[in-house]
Protein backbone atom coordinates (compact mmCIF):
# COMPACT_ATOMS: atom_id res chain seq x y z
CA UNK A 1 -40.13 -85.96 -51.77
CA UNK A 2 -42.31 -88.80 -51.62
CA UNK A 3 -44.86 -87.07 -53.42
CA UNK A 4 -42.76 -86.37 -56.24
CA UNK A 5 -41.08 -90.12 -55.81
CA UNK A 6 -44.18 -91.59 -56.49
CA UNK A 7 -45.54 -89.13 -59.44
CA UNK A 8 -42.53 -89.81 -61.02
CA UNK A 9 -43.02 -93.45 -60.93
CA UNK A 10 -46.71 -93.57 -62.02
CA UNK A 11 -45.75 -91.81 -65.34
CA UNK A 12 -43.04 -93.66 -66.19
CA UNK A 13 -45.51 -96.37 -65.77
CA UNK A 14 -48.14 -95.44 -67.87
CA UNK A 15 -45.18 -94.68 -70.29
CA UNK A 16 -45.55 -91.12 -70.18
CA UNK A 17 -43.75 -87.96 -68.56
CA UNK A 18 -46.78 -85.56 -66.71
CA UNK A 19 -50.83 -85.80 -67.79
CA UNK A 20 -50.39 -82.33 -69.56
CA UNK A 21 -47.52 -83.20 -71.48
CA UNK A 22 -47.27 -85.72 -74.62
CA UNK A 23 -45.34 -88.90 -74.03
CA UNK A 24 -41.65 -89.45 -74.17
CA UNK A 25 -42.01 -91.58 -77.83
CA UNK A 26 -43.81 -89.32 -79.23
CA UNK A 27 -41.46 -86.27 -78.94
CA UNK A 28 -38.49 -88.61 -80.08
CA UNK A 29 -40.75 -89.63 -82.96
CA UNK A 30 -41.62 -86.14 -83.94
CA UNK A 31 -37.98 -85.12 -83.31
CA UNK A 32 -36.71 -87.86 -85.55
CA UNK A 33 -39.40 -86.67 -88.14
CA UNK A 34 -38.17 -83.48 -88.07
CA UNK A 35 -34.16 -84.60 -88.58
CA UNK A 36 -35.75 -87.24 -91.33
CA UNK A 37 -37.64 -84.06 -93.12
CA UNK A 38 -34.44 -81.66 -92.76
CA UNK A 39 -32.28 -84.45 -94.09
CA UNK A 40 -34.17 -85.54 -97.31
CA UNK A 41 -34.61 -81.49 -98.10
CA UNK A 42 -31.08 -81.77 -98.54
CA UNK A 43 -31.05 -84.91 -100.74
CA UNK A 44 -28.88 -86.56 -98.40
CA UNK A 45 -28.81 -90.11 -97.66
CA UNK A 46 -28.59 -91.43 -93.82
CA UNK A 47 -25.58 -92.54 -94.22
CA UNK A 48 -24.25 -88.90 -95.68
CA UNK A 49 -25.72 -87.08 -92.82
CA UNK A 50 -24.15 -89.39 -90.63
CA UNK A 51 -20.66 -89.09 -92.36
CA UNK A 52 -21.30 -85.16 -91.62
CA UNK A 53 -21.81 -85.45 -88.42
CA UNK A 54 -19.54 -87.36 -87.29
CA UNK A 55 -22.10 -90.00 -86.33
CA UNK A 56 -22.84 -93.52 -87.04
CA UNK A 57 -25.60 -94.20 -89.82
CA UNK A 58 -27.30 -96.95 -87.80
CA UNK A 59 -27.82 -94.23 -84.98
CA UNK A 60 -29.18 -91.76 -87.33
CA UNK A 61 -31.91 -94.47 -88.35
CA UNK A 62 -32.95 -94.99 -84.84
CA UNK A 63 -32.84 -91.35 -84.32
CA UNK A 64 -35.50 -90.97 -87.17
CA UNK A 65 -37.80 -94.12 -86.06
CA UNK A 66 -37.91 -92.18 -82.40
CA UNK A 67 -35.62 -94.94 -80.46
CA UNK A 68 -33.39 -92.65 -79.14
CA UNK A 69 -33.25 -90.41 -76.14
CA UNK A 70 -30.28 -87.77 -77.75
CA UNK A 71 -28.16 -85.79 -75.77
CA UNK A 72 -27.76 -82.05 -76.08
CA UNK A 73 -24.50 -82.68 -77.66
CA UNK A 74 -25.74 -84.75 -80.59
CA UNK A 75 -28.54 -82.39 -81.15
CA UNK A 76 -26.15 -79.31 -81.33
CA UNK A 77 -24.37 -81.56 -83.82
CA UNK A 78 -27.25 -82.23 -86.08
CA UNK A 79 -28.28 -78.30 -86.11
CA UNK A 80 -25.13 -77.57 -86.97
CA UNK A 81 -24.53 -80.49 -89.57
CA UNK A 82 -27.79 -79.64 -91.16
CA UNK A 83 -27.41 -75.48 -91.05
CA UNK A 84 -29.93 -74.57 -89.24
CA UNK A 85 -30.53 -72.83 -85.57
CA UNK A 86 -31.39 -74.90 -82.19
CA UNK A 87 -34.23 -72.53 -82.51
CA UNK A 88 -34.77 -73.89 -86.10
CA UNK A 89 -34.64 -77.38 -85.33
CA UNK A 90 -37.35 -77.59 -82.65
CA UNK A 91 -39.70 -74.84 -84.45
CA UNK A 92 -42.28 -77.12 -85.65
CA UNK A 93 -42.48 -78.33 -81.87
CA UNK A 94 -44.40 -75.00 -81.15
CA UNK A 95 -45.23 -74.82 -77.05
CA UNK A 96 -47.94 -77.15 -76.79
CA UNK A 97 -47.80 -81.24 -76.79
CA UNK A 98 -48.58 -82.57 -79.85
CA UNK A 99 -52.20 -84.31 -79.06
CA UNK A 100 -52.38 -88.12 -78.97
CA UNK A 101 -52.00 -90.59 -82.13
């Protein structure tokens, strides 16, 4: 436990999640990338996709500059607001980290 304790505190120090994977920002960035790209394929504005989804425009900003940590919930809404799959939504993700900026 203590192991684990302190592993998990050295990360979160060095901002990141584990050595092999890519830091916490940058999968929010890339996330928000991806809900910025799906978005603008449909010619909506922010404030549309928010109106969709039943969520508040400001929060769809942050989502797309990385700031937010989303919870399943809001994700399944966004899929389903912009028509595509779960699957869909994170296929650009691939299974490897992206590699550091």
């Amino acid at each position: 436990m203590l192991v684990i304790a302190c592993l998990f505190i050295a990360c979160r120090c060095e901002g990141g999640t584990h050595p092999k994977l890519a830091p916490m920002h940058d999968i929010r960035k890339r996330f928000g990338d991806r809900i910025r790209q799906l978005r603008n394929d449909r010619g909506w504005s922010k404030e549309e996709l928010a109106d969709r989804a039943g969520l508040h425009r400001t929060y769809i900003g942050s989502i797309e500059r990385g700031e937010q940590n989303l919870s399943l919930v809001n994700i399944e809404r966004l899929s389903v607001t912009l028509g595509v799959s779960l699957a869909e939504l994170f296929a650009p993700f691939g299974d490897t980290p992206a590699p550091p900026s």
